[in-house]
Protein backbone atom coordinates (compact mmCIF):
# COMPACT_ATOMS: atom_id res chain seq x y z
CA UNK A 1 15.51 15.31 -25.07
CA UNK A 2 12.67 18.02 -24.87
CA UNK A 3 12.26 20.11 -27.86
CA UNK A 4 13.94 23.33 -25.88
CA UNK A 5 16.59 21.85 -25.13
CA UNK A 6 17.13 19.94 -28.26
CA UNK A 7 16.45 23.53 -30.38
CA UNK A 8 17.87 25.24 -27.58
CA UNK A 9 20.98 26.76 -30.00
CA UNK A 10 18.61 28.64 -32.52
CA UNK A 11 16.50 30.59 -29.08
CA UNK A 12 18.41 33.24 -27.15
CA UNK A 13 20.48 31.18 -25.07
CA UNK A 14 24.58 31.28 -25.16
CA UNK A 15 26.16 29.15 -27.63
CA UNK A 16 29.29 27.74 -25.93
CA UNK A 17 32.53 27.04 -27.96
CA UNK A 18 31.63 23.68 -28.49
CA UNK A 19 28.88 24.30 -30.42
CA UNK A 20 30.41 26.88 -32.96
CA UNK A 21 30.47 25.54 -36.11
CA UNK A 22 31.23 28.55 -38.24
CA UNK A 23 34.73 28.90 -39.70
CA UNK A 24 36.56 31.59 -41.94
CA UNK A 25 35.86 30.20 -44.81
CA UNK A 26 31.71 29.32 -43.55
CA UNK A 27 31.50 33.32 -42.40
CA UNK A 28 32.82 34.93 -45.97
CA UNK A 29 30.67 32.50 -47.93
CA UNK A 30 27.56 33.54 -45.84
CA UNK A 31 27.78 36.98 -45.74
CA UNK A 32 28.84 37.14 -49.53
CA UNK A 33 26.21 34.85 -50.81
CA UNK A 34 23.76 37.46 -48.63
CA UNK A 35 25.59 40.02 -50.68
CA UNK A 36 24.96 39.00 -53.86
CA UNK A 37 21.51 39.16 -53.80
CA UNK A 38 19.02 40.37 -56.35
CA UNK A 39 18.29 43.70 -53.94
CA UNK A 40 21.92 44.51 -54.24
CA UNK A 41 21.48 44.40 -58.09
CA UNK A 42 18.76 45.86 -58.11
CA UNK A 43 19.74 48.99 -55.88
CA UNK A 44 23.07 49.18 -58.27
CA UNK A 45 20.68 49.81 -61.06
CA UNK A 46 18.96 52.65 -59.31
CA UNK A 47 22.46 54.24 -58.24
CA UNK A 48 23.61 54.38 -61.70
CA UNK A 49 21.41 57.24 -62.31
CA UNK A 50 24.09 59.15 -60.86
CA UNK A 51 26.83 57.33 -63.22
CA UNK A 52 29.16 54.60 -62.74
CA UNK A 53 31.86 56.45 -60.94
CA UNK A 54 29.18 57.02 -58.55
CA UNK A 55 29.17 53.53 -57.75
CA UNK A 56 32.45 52.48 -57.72
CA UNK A 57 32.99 54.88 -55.23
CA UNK A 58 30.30 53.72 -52.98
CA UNK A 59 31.13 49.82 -53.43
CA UNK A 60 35.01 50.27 -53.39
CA UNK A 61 35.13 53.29 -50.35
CA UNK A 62 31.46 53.94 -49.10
CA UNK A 63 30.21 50.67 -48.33
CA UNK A 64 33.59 49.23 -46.54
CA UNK A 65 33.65 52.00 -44.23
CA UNK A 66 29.77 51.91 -43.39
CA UNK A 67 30.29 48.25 -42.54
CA UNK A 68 33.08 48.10 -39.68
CA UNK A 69 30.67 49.80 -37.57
CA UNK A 70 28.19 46.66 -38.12
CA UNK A 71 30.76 43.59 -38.49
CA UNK A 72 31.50 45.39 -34.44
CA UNK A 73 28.45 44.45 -33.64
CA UNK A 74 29.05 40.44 -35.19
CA UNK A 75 32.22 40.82 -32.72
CA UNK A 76 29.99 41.39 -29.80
CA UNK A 77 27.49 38.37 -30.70
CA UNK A 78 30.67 36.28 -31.17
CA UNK A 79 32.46 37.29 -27.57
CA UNK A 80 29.63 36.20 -25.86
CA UNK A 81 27.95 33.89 -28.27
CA UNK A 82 24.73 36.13 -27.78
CA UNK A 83 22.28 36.97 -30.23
CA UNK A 84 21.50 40.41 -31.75
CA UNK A 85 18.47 41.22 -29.30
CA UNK A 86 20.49 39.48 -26.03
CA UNK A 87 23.50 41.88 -27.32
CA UNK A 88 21.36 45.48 -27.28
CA UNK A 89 20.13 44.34 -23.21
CA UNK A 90 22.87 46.48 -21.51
CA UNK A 91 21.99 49.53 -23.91
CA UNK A 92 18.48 49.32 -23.54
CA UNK A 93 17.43 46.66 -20.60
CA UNK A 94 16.07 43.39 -20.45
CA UNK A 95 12.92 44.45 -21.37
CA UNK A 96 13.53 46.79 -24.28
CA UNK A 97 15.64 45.17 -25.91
CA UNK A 98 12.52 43.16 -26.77
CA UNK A 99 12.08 46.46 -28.91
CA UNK A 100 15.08 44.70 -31.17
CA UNK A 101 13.71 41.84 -31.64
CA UNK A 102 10.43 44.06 -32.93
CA UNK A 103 12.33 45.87 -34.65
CA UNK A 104 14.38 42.77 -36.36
CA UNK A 105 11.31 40.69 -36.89
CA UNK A 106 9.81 44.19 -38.93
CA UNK A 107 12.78 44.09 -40.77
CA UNK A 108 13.84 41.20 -42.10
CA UNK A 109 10.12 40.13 -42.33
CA UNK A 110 9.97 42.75 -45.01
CA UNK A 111 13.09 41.51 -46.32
CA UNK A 112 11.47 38.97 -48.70
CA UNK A 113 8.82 40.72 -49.94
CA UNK A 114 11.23 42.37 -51.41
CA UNK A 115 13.72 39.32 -52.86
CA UNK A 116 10.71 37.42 -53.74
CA UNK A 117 9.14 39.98 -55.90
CA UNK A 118 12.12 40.21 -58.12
CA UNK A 119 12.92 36.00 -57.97
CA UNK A 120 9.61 35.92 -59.17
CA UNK A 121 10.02 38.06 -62.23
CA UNK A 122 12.10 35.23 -63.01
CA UNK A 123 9.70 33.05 -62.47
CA UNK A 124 7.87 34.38 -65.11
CA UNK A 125 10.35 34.76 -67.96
CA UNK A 126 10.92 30.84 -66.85
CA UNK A 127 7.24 30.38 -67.15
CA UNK A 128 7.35 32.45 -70.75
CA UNK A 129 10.29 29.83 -71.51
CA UNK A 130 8.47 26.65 -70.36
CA UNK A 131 4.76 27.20 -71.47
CA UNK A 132 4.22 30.64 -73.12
CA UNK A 133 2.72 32.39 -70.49
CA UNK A 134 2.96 36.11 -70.06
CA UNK A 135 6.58 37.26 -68.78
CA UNK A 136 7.06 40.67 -66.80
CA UNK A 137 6.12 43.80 -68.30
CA UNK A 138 3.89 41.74 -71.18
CA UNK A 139 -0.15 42.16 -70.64
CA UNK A 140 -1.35 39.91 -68.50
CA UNK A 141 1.59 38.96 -66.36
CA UNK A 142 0.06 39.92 -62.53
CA UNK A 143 -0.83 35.98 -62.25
CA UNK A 144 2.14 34.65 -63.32
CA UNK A 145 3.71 36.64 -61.12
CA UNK A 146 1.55 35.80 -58.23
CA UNK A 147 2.11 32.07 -58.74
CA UNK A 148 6.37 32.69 -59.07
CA UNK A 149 5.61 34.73 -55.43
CA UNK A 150 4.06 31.84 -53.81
CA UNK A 151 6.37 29.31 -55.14
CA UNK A 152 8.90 31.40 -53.96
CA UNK A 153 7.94 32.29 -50.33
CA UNK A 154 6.38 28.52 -49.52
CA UNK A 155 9.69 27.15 -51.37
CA UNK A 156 12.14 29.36 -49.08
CA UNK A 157 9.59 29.18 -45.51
CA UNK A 158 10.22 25.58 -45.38
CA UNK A 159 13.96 25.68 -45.93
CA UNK A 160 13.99 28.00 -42.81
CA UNK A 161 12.42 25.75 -41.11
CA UNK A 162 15.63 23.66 -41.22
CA UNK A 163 17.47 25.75 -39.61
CA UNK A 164 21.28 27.87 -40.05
CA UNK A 165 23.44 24.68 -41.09
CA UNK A 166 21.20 23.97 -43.85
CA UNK A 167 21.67 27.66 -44.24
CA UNK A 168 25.41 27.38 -44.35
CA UNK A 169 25.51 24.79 -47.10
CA UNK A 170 22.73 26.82 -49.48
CA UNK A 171 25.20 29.80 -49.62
CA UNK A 172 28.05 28.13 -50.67
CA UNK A 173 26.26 26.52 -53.62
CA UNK A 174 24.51 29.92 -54.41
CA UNK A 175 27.41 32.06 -53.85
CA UNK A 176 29.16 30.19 -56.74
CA UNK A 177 26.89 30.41 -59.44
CA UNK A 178 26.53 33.79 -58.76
CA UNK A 179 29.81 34.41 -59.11
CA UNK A 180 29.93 32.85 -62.54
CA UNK A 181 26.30 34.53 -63.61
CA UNK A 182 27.40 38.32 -62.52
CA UNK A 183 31.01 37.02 -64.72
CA UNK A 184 29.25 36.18 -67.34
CA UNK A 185 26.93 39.78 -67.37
CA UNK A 186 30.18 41.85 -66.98
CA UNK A 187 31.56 39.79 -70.22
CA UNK A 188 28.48 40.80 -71.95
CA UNK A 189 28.38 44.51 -71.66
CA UNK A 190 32.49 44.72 -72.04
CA UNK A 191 32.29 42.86 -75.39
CA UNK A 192 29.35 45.16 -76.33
CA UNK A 193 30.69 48.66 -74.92
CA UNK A 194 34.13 49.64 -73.81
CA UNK A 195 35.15 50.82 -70.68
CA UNK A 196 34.81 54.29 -71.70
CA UNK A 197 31.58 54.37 -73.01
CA UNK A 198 29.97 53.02 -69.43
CA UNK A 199 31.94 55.38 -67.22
CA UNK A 200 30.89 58.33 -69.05
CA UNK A 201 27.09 57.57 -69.14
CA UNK A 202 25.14 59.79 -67.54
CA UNK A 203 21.45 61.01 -67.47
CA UNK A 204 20.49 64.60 -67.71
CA UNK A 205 17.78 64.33 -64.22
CA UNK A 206 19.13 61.47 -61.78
CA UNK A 207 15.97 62.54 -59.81
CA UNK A 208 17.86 62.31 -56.81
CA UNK A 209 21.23 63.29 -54.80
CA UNK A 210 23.97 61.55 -53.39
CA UNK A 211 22.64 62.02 -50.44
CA UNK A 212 19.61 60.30 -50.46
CA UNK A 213 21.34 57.13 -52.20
CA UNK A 214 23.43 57.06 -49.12
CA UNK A 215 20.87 57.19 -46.56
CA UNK A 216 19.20 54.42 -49.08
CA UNK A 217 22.59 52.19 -48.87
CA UNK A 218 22.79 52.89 -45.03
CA UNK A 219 18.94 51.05 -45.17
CA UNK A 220 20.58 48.70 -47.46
CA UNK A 221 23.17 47.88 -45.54
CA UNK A 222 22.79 48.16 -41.82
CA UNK A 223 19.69 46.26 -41.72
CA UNK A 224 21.38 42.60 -41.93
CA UNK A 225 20.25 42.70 -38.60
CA UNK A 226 20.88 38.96 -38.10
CA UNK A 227 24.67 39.64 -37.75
CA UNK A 228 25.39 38.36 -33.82
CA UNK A 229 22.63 35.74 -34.75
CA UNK A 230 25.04 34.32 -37.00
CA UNK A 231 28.61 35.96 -35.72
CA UNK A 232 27.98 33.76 -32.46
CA UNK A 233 27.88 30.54 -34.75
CA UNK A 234 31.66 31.27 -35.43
CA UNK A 235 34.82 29.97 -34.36
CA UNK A 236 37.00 32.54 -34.18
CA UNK A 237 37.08 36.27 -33.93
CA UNK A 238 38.33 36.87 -37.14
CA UNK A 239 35.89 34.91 -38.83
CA UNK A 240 33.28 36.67 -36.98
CA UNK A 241 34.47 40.14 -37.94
CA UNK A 242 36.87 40.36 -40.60
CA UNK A 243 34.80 37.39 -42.81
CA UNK A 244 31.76 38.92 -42.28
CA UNK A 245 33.10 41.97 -43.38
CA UNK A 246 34.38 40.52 -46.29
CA UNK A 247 32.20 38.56 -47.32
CA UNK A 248 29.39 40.78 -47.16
CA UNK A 249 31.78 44.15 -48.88
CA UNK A 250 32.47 41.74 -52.00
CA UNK A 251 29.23 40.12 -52.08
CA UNK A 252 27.27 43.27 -51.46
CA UNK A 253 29.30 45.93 -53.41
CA UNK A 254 30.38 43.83 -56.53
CA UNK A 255 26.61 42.97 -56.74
CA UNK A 256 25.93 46.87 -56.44
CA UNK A 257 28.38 47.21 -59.72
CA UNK A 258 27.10 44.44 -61.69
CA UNK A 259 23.26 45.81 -61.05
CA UNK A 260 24.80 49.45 -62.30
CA UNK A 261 26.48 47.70 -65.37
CA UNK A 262 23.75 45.53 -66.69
CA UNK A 263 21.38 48.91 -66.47
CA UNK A 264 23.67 51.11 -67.86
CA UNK A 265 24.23 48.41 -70.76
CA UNK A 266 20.89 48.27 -71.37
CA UNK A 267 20.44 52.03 -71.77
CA UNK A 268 23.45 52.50 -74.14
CA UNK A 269 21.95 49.61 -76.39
CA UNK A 270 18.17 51.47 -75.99
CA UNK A 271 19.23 54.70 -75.82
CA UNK A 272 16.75 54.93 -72.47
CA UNK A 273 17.50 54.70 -69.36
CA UNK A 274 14.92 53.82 -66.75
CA UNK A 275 15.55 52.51 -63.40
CA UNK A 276 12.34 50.49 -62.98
CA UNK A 277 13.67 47.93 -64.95
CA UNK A 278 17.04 47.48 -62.82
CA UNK A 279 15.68 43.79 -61.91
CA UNK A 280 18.11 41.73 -62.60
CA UNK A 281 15.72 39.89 -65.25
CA UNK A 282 14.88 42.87 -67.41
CA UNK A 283 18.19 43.19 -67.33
CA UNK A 284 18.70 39.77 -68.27
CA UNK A 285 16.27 39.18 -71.07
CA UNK A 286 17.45 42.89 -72.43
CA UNK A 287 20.54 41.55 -72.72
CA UNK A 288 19.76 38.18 -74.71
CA UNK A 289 20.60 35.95 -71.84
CA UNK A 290 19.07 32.73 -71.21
CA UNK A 291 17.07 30.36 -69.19
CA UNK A 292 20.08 28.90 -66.89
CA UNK A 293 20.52 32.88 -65.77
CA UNK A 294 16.68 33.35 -64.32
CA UNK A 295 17.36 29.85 -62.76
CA UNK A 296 20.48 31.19 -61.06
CA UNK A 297 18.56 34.38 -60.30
CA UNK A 298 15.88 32.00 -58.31
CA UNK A 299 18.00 30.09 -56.35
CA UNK A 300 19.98 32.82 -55.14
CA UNK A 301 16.99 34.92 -53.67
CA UNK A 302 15.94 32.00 -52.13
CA UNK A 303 19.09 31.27 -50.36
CA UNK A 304 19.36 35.19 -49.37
CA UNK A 305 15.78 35.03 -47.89
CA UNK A 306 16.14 32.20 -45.80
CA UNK A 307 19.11 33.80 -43.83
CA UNK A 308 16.95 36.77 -43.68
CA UNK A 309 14.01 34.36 -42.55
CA UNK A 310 16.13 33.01 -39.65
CA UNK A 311 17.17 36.21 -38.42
CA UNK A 312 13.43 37.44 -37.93
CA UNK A 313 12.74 34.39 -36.30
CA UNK A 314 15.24 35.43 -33.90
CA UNK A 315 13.44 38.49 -33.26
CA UNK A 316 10.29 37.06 -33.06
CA UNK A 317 11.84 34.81 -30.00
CA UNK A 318 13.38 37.87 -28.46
CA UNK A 319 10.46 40.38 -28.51
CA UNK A 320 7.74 37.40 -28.23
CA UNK A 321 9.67 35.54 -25.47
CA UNK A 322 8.44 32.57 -27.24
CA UNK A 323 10.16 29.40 -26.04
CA UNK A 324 9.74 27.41 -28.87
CA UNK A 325 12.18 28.95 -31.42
CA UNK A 326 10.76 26.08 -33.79
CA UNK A 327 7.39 27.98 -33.14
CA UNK A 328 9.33 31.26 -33.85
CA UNK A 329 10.40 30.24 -37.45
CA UNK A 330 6.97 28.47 -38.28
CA UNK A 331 5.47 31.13 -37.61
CA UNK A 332 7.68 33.94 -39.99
CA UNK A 333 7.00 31.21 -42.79
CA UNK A 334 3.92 32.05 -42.39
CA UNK A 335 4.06 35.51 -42.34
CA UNK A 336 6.67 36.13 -44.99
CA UNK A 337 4.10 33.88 -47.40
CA UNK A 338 1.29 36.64 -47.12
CA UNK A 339 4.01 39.43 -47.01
CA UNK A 340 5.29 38.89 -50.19
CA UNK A 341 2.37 40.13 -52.09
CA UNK A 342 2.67 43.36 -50.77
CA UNK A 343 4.72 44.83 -53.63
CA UNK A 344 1.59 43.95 -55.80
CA UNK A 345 -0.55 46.77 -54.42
CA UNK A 346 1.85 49.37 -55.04
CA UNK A 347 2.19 52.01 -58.53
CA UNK A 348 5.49 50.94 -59.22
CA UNK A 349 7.95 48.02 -57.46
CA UNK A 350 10.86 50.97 -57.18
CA UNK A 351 8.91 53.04 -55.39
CA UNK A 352 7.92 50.86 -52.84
CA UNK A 353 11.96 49.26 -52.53
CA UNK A 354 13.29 53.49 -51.84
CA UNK A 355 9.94 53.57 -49.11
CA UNK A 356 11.13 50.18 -47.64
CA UNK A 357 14.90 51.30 -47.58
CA UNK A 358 14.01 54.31 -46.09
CA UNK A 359 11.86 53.37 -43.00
CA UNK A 360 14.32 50.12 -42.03
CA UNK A 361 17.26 52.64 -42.06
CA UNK A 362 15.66 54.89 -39.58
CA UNK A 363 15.19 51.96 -37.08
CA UNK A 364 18.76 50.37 -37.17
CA UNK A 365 21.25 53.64 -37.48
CA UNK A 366 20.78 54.89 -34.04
CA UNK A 367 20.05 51.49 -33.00
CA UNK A 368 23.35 50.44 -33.96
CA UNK A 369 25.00 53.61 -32.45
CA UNK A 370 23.65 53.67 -29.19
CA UNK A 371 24.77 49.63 -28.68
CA UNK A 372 28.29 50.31 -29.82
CA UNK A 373 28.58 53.79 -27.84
CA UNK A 374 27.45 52.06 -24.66
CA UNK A 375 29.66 48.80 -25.40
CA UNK A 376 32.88 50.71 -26.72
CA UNK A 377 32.90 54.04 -24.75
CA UNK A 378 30.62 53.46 -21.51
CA UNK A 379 31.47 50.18 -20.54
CA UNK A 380 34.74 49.71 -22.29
CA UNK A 381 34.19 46.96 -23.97
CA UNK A 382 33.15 44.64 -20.56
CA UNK A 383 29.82 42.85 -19.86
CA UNK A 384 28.46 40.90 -17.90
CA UNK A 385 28.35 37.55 -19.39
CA UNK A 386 25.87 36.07 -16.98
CA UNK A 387 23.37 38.50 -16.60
CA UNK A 388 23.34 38.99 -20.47
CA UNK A 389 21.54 36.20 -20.85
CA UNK A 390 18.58 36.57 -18.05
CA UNK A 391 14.95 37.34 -19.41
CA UNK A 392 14.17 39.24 -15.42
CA UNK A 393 16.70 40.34 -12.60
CA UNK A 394 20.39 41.23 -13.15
CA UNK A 395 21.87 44.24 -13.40
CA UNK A 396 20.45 44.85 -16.88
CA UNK A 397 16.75 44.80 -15.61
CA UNK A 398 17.36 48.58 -14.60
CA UNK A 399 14.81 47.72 -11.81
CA UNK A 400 11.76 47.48 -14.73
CA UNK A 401 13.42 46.66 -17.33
CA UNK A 402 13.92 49.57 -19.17
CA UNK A 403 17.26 51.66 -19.68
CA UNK A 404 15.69 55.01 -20.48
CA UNK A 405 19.37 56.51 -21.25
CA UNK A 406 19.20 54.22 -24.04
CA UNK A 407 15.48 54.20 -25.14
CA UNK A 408 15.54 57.83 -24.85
CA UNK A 409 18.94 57.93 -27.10
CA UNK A 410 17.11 55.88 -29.52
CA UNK A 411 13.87 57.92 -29.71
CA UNK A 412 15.70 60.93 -30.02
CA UNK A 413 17.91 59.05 -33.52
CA UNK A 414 14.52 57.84 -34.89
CA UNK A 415 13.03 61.70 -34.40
CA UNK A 416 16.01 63.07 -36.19
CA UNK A 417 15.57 60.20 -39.12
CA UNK A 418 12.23 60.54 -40.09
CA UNK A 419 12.25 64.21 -39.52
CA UNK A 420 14.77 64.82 -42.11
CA UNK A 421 13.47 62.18 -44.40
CA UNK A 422 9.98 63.85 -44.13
CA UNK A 423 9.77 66.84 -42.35
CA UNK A 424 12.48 68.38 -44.01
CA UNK A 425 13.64 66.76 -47.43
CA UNK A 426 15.65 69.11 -48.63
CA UNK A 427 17.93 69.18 -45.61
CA UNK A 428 18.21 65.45 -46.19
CA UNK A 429 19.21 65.73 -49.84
CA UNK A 430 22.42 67.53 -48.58
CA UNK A 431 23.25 66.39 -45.48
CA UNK A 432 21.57 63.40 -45.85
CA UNK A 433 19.20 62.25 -42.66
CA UNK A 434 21.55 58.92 -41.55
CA UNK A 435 24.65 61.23 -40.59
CA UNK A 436 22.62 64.08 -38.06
CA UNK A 437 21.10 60.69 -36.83
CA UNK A 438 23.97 59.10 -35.86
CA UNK A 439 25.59 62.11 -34.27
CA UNK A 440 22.27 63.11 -32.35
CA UNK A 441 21.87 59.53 -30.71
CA UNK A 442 25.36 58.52 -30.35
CA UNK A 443 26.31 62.16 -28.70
CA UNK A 444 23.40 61.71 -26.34
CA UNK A 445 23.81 58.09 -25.02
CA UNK A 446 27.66 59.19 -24.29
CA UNK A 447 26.25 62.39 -21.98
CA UNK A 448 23.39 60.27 -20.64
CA UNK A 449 25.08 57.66 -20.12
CA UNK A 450 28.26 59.23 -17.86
CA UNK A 451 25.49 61.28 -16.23
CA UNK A 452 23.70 58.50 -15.23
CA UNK A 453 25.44 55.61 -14.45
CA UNK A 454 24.00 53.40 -11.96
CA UNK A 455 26.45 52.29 -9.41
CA UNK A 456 25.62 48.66 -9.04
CA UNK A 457 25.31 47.91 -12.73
CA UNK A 458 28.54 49.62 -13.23
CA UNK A 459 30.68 47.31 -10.46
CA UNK A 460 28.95 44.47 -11.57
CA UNK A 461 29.41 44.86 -15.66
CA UNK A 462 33.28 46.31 -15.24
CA UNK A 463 34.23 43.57 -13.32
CA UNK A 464 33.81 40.69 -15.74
CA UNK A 465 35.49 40.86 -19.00
């Protein structure tokens, strides 16, 4: 058996029912052990600038709603067992929807530079535990951080390398002692403060608006861009909508409140608040707990990054056309490993997490929009299957390739984005930039799209369901 065919379920091809391996139970686990990562903490912390009612709100109302729009696209990967790049062809043709596999590979690529910066804080209060060495925020802790980085990123690149049921099992384990770690935190600051005390914390200057945490959490959030690469993996529809939904809502938003609690905590007990430290191990070690929690802490960025790791891979295979997907994933273990350091160079780590946030949410909002307005409202929810799959010809080749309705739609979102975000900030801070986005590209693929609709591509795409 050649290695493409052998490897041939982790490429681009369809993965028929027989090879869905996926259930309910596999779907919640691995969307809410990708959930309860230390990003989500970490972005909690920052949130609770704006209090803890603030949060709760997002987690319990915000964050549910934002995600149906995103566990629709998981349903679309599981119809037609297609990946996330194979699932944006009819939108934006054969040929650019190579731009979402660029796109996802520049994503989730970044993805663990951002995990591994904060396991490795834990690395060093491990190291401080082990052999003395300096821990975070002590003088002289940039190399033991730098060694916790590389462990990290060559420890999580070769798990990748495995592939999505190694994947599968790695959540599990790491879902469930995160569950009992973020338990255990929650104890902590109840026994220490009452319930009172952290909902009425607040700071005087949060520094920022609601609005721009949203379009943050929209970053946050909409950029698990390897949903269909996973959501065709499952059995059922329900698994690959409502348990990805769930799993990554409970995962992702209780992880959001924890990350606000164990900050807050730590400013009622210092009587300062400062969201640098919202990584989960200043939190920790402010809060007196021990070695098991930064081991925890490890593990479970690991597990996070190597579901992120797969997913880029995917991109790489869509936008590279690369054959190989074995090739694919070698090759984002090696990338990852010199991304990683990145955070390094930069003033502060929050400032370059709200910059990361910021630029991945302008590529996937009116991504998103313009596949599910062309899927839901153009084409009624009807593909066609066969040409879905084909890298040249078929009615999603547009003749070169390119469906400008779409790429135009797109362009259009990402102008809007970064416009707001930069051109005019203060617009953003009330309106916030993700909302005009999603109206501007979503509003102009529906009047392109009617208004251009070509006639061969229609017949043939209507006609299968």
């Amino acid at each position: 058996m050649s290695d493409n065919k052998k490897y041939s379920e982790y490429g681009l091809e369809k993965i028929s029912t027989d090879k869905r391996t996926y259930g309910f139970v596999d779907t919640v686990w691995t969307w809410f052990g990708s959930g309860i990562n230390t990003g989500s903490w970490f972005f909690g912390g920052m949130a609770a600038a704006l209090g803890m009612s603030f949060v709760l709100q997002y987690s319990l109302l915000w964050l549910p709603l934002m995600m149906i729009p995103w566990a629709a696209i998981g349903y679309i990967g599981y119809r037609y067992g297609a990946t996330t790049v194979a699932v944006s062809r009819p939108c934006l043709g054969a040929k650019g929807g190579r731009m979402t596999g660029l796109a996802q590979f520049m994503v989730l690529i970044g993805w663990p530079s951002v995990n591994s910066y904060i396991a490795a804080i834990s690395l060093t209060f491990v190291f401080s535990h082990a052999w003395g060495w300096p821990a975070y925020g002590e003088p002289g802790d940039t190399w033991p951080l730098v060694i916790g980085i590389l462990l990290t990123a060559v420890v999580q690149g070769v798990i990748t390398l495995v592939g999505h049921e190694a994947i599968r099992y790695l959540e599990r384990i790491s879902g469930i002692l995160l569950l009992i770690l973020g338990s255990w935190e929650t104890y902590i600051v109840f026994t220490q403060w009452d319930l009172g005390e952290v909902m009425s914390f607040s700071i005087d200057d949060p520094g920022h608006t609601w609005a721009f945490y949203i379009d943050l959490a929209f970053g946050f959030s909409w950029t698990w861009a390897q949903i269909a690469d996973f959501s065709r993996f499952s059995k059922t529809s329900k698994g690959a909508t409502v348990g990805t939904w769930l799993g990554i809502n409970i995962g992702q938003g209780w992880f959001m409140v924890i990350g606000a609690l164990g900050v807050i905590g730590v400013a009622l007990q210092t009587g300062n608040f400062d969201a640098n430290n919202s990584d989960p191990s200043s939190t920790m070690a402010a809060l007196g707990l021990g070695l098991v929690s930064f081991l925890v802490l490890i593990f479970a960025t690991i597990s996070t990054n190597v579901t992120v790791l797969y997913g880029a891979g995917m991109g790489v295979v869509g936008s590279l056309n690369v054959r190989n997907p074995k090739k694919a994933l070698l090759f984002v273990a090696l990338v990852q490993l010199a991304l990683c350091f990145a955070p390094i160079f930069y003033s502060s780590f929050l400032g370059y997490f709200e910059a990361f946030l910021n630029v991945i949410g302008g590529l996937f909002i009116p991504l998103w929009t313009v596949i599910l307005v062309d899927y839901l409202l153009i084409r009624r929810g009807r593909l066609n299957e066969q040409d879905l799959f084909r890298e040249q010809g078929g009615v999603y080749s547009y003749g070169n390739g390119w469906n400008m309705v779409g790429v135009t739609s797109l362009a259009l979102g990402l102008c809007v984005y970064f416009g707001l975000s930069y051109g005019f900030p203060g617009i953003a801070a009330v309106t916030t930039a993700s909302l005009p986005t999603i109206l501007v590209s979503g509003v102009a693929y529906y009047l392109l799209g009617n208004s251009r609709v070509n006639p061969v591509e229609s017949r043939a795409a209507l006609s299968k369901v």
